[in-house]
C-alpha atoms as a PDB file:
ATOM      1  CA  UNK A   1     -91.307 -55.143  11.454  1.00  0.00           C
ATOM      2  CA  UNK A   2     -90.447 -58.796  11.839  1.00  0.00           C
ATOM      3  CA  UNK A   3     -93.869 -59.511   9.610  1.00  0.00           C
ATOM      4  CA  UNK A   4     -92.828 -57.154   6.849  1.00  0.00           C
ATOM      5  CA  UNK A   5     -89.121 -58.999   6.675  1.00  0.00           C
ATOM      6  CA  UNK A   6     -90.914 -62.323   6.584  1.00  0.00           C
ATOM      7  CA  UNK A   7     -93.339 -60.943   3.473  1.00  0.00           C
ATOM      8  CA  UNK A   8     -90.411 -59.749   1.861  1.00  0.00           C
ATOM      9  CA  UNK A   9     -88.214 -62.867   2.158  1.00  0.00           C
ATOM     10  CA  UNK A  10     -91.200 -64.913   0.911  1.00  0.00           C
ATOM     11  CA  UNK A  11     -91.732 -62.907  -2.016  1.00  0.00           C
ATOM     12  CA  UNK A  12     -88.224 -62.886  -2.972  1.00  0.00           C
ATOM     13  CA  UNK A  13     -87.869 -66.803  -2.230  1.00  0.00           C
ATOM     14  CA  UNK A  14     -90.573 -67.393  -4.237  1.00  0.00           C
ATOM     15  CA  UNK A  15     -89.737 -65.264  -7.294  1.00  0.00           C
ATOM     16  CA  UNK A  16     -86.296 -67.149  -7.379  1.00  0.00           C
ATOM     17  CA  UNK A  17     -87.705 -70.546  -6.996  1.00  0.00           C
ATOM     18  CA  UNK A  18     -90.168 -69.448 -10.122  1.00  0.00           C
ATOM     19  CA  UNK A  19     -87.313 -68.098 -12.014  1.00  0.00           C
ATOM     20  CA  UNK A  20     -85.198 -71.525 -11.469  1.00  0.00           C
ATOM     21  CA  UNK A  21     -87.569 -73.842 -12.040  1.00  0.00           C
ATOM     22  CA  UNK A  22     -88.771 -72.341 -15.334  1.00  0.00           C
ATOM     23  CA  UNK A  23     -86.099 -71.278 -16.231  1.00  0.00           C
ATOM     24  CA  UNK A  24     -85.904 -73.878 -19.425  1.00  0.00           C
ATOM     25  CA  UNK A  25     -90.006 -73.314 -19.800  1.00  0.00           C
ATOM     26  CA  UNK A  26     -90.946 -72.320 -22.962  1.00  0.00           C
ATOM     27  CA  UNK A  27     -91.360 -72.903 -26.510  1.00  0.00           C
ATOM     28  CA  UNK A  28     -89.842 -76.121 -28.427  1.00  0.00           C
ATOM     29  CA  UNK A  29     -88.783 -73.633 -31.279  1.00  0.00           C
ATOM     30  CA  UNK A  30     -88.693 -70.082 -30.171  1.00  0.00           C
ATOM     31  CA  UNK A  31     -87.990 -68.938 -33.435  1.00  0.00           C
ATOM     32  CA  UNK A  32     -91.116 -71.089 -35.624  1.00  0.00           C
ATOM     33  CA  UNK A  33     -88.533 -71.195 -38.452  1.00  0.00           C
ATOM     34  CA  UNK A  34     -87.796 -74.603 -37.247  1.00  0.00           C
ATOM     35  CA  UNK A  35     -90.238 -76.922 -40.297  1.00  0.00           C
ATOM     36  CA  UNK A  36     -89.251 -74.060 -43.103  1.00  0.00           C
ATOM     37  CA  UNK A  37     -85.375 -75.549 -42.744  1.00  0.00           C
ATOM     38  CA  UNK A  38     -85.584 -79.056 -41.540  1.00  0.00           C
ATOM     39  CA  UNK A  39     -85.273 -81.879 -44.375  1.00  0.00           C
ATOM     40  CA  UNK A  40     -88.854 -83.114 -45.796  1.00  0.00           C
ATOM     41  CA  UNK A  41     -87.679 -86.523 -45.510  1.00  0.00           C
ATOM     42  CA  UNK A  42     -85.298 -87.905 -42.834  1.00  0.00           C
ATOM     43  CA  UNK A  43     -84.807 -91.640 -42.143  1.00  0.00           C
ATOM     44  CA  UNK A  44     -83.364 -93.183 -39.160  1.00  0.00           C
ATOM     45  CA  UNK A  45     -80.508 -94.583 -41.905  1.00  0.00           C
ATOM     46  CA  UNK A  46     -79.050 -91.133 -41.607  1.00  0.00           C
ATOM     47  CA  UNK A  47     -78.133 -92.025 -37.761  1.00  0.00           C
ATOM     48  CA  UNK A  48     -76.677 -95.410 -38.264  1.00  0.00           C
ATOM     49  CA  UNK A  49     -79.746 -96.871 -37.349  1.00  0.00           C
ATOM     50  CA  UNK A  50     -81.006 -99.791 -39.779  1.00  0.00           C
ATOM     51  CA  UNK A  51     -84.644 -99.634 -40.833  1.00  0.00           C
ATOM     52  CA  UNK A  52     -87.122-102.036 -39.850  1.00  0.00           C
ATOM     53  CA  UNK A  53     -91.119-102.515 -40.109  1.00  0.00           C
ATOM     54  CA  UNK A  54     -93.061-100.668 -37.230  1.00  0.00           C
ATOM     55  CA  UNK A  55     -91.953 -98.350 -34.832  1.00  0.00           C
ATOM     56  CA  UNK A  56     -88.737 -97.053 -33.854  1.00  0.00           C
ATOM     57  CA  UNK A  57     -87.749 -94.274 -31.224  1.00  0.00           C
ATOM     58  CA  UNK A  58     -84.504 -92.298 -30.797  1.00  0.00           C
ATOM     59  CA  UNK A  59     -84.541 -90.636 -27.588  1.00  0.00           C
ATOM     60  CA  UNK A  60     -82.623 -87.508 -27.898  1.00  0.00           C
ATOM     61  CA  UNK A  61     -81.145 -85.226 -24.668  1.00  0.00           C
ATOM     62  CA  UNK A  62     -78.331 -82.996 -24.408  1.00  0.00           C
ATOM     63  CA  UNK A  63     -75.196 -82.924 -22.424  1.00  0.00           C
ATOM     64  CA  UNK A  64     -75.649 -81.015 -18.889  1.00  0.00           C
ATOM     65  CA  UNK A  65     -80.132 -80.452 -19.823  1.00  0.00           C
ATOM     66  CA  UNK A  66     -81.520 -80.076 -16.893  1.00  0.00           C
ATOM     67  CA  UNK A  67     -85.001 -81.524 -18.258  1.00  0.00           C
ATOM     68  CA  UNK A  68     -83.635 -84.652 -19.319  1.00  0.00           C
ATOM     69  CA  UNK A  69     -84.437 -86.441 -15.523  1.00  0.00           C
ATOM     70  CA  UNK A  70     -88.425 -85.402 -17.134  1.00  0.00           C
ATOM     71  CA  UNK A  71     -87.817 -87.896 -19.674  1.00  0.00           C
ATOM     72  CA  UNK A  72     -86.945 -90.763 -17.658  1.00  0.00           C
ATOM     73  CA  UNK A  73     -90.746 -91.554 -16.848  1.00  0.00           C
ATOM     74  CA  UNK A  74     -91.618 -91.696 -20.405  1.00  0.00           C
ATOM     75  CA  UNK A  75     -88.855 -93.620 -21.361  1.00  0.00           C
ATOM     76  CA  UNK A  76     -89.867 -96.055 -18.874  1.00  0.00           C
ATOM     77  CA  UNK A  77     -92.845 -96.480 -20.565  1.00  0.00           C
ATOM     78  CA  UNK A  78     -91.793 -97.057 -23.961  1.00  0.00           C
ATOM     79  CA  UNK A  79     -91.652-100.970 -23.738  1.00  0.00           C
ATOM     80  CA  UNK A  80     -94.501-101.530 -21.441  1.00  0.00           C
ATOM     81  CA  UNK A  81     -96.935 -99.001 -21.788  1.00  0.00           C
ATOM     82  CA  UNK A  82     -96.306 -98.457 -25.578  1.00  0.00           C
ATOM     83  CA  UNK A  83     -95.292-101.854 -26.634  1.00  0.00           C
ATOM     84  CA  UNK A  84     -91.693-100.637 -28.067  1.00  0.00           C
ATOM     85  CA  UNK A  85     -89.066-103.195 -27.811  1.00  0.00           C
ATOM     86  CA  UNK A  86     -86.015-102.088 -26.374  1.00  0.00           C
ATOM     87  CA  UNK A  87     -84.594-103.017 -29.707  1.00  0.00           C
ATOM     88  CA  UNK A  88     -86.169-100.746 -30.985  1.00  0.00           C
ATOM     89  CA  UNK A  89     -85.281 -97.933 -29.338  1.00  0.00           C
ATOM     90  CA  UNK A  90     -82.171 -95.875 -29.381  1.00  0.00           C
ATOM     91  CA  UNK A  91     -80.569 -93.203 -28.037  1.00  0.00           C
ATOM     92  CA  UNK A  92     -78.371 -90.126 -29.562  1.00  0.00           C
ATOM     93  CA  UNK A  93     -77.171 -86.846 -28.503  1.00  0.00           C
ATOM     94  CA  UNK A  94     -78.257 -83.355 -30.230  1.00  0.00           C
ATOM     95  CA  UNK A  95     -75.313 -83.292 -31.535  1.00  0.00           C
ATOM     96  CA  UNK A  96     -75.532 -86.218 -33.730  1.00  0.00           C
ATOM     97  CA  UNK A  97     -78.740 -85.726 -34.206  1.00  0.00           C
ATOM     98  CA  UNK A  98     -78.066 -82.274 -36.547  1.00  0.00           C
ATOM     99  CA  UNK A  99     -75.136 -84.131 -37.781  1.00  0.00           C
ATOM    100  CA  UNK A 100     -77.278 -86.346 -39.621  1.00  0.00           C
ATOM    101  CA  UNK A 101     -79.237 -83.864 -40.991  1.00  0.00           C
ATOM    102  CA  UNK A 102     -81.860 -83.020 -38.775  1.00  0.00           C
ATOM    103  CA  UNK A 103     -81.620 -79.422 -36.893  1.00  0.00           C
ATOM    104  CA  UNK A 104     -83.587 -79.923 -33.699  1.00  0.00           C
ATOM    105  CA  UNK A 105     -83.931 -76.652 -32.280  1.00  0.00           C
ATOM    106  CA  UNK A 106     -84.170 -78.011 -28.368  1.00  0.00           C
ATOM    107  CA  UNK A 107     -83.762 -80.935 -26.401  1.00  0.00           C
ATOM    108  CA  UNK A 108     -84.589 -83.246 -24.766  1.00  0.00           C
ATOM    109  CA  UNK A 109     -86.703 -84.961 -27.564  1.00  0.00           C
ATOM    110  CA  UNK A 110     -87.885 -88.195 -29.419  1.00  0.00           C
ATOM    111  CA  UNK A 111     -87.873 -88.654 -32.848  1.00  0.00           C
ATOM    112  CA  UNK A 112     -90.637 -91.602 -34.129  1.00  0.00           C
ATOM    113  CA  UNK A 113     -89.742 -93.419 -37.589  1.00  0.00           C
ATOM    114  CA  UNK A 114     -91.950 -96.241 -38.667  1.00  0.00           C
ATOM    115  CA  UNK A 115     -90.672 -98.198 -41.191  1.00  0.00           C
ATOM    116  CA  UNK A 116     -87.524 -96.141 -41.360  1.00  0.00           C
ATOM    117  CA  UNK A 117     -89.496 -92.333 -42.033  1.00  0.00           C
ATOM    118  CA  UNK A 118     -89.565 -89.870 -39.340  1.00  0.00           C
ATOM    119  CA  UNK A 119     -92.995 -89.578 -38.456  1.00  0.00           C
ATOM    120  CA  UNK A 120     -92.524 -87.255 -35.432  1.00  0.00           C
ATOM    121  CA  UNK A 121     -89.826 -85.026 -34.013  1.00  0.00           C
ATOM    122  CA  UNK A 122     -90.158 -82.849 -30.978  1.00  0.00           C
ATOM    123  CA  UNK A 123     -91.005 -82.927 -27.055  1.00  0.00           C
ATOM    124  CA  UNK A 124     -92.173 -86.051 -25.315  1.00  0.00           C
ATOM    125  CA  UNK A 125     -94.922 -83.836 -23.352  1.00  0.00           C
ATOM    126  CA  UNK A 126     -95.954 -80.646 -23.042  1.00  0.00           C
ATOM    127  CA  UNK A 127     -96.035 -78.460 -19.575  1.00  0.00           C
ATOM    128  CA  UNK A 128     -93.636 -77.180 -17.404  1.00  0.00           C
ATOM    129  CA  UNK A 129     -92.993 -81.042 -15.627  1.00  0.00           C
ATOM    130  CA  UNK A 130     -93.534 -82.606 -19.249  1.00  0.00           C
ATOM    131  CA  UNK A 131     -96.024 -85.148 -17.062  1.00  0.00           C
ATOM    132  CA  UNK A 132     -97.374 -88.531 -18.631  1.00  0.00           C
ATOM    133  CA  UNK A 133    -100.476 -87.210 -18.491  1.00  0.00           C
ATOM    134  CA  UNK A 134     -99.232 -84.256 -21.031  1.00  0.00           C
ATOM    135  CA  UNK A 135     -98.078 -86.968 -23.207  1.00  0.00           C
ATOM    136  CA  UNK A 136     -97.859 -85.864 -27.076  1.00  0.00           C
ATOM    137  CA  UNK A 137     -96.769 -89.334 -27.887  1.00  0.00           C
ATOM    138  CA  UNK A 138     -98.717 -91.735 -26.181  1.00  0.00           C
ATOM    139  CA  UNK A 139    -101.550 -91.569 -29.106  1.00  0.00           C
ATOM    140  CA  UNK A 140     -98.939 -91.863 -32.140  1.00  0.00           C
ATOM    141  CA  UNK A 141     -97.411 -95.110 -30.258  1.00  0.00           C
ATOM    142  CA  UNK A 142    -100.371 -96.759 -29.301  1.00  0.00           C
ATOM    143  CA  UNK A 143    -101.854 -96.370 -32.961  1.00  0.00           C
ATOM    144  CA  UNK A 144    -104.531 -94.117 -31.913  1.00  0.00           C
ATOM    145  CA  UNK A 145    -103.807 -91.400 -34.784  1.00  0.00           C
ATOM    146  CA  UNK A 146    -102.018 -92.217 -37.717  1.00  0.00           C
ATOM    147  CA  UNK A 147    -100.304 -88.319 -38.946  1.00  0.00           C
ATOM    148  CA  UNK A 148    -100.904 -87.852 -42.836  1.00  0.00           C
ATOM    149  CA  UNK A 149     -96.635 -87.141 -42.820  1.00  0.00           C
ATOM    150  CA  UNK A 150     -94.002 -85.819 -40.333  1.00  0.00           C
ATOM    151  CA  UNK A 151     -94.896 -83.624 -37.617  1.00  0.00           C
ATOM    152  CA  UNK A 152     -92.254 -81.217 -36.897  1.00  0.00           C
ATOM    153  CA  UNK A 153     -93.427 -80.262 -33.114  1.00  0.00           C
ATOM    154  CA  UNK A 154     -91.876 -76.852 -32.271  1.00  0.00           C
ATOM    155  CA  UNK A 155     -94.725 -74.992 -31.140  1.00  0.00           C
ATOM    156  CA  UNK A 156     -95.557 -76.205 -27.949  1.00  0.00           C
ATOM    157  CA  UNK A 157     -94.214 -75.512 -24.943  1.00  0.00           C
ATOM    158  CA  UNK A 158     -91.992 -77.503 -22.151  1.00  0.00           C
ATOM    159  CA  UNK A 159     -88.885 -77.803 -20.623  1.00  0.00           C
ATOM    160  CA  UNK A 160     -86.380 -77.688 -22.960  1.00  0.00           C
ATOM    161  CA  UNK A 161     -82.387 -76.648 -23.702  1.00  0.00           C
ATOM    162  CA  UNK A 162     -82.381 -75.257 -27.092  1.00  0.00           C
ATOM    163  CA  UNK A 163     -80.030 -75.997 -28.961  1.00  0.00           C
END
């Protein structure tokens, strides 16, 4: 009898830690109607931010997201690993962001402009821990790929807040 309550608390515990910890799993844009109504063409003007040559990132999170303590070890990485002056790097909340014009369906994300034109909007990683080694970003900052225009990223998945 004592066995059987054990088995059952386990499977119960477990269910619930599932449920909470994946609980903001899943896709960046749920919907997929996320690149038919964003803007073609958004610059990093349109949130106060000054153009210059090269990169820029603005790190975007949301008020009371659970996922944004994910972020924190790519941030860190930005200047070191990825060669991104602090100068260059900025941070807004979702708010602002869709403000300005650009309707991000989830945070936390990172938008990449280089020389002023959004080149990439959407999760830092992908995964359920959004790990450094699930990095979606690593190759556009390191000038591994070049992307032929913007890439609107809502169809992966990772811990988000939608918006």
């Amino acid at each position: 009898m004592l066995f059987l309550v054990f088995v059952v608390w386990f499977v119960l515990a477990s269910a619930g830690l599932f449920y909470v910890g994946n609980q903001h799993y899943g896709h960046f844009d749920p919907s997929g109607n996320w690149p038919a109504i964003a803007p073609k063409t958004f610059s990093s003007s349109a949130l106060g931010i000054l153009a210059a040559p090269g990169k820029q990132v603005v790190h975007v999170q949301q008020t009371q997201c659970s996922c944004n303590r994910l972020t924190k070890q790519h941030i860190s990485q930005f200047t070191d690993e990825y060669l991104v002056p602090s100068s260059a790097q900025f941070k807004r909340q979702l708010s602002q962001v869709a403000a300005a014009g650009l309707p991000l369906p989830a945070a936390p994300a990172v938008l990449i402009f280089e020389d002023g034109r959004l080149i990439y909007a959407g999760p830092y990683a992908t995964g359920p821990s959004c790990s450094l080694a699930d990095s979606l970003i690593a190759p556009i900052l390191r000038n591994e790929i070049k992307l032929p225009g913007v890439w609107l990223n809502g169809e992966v998945k990772a811990c988000r807040c939608l918006a």
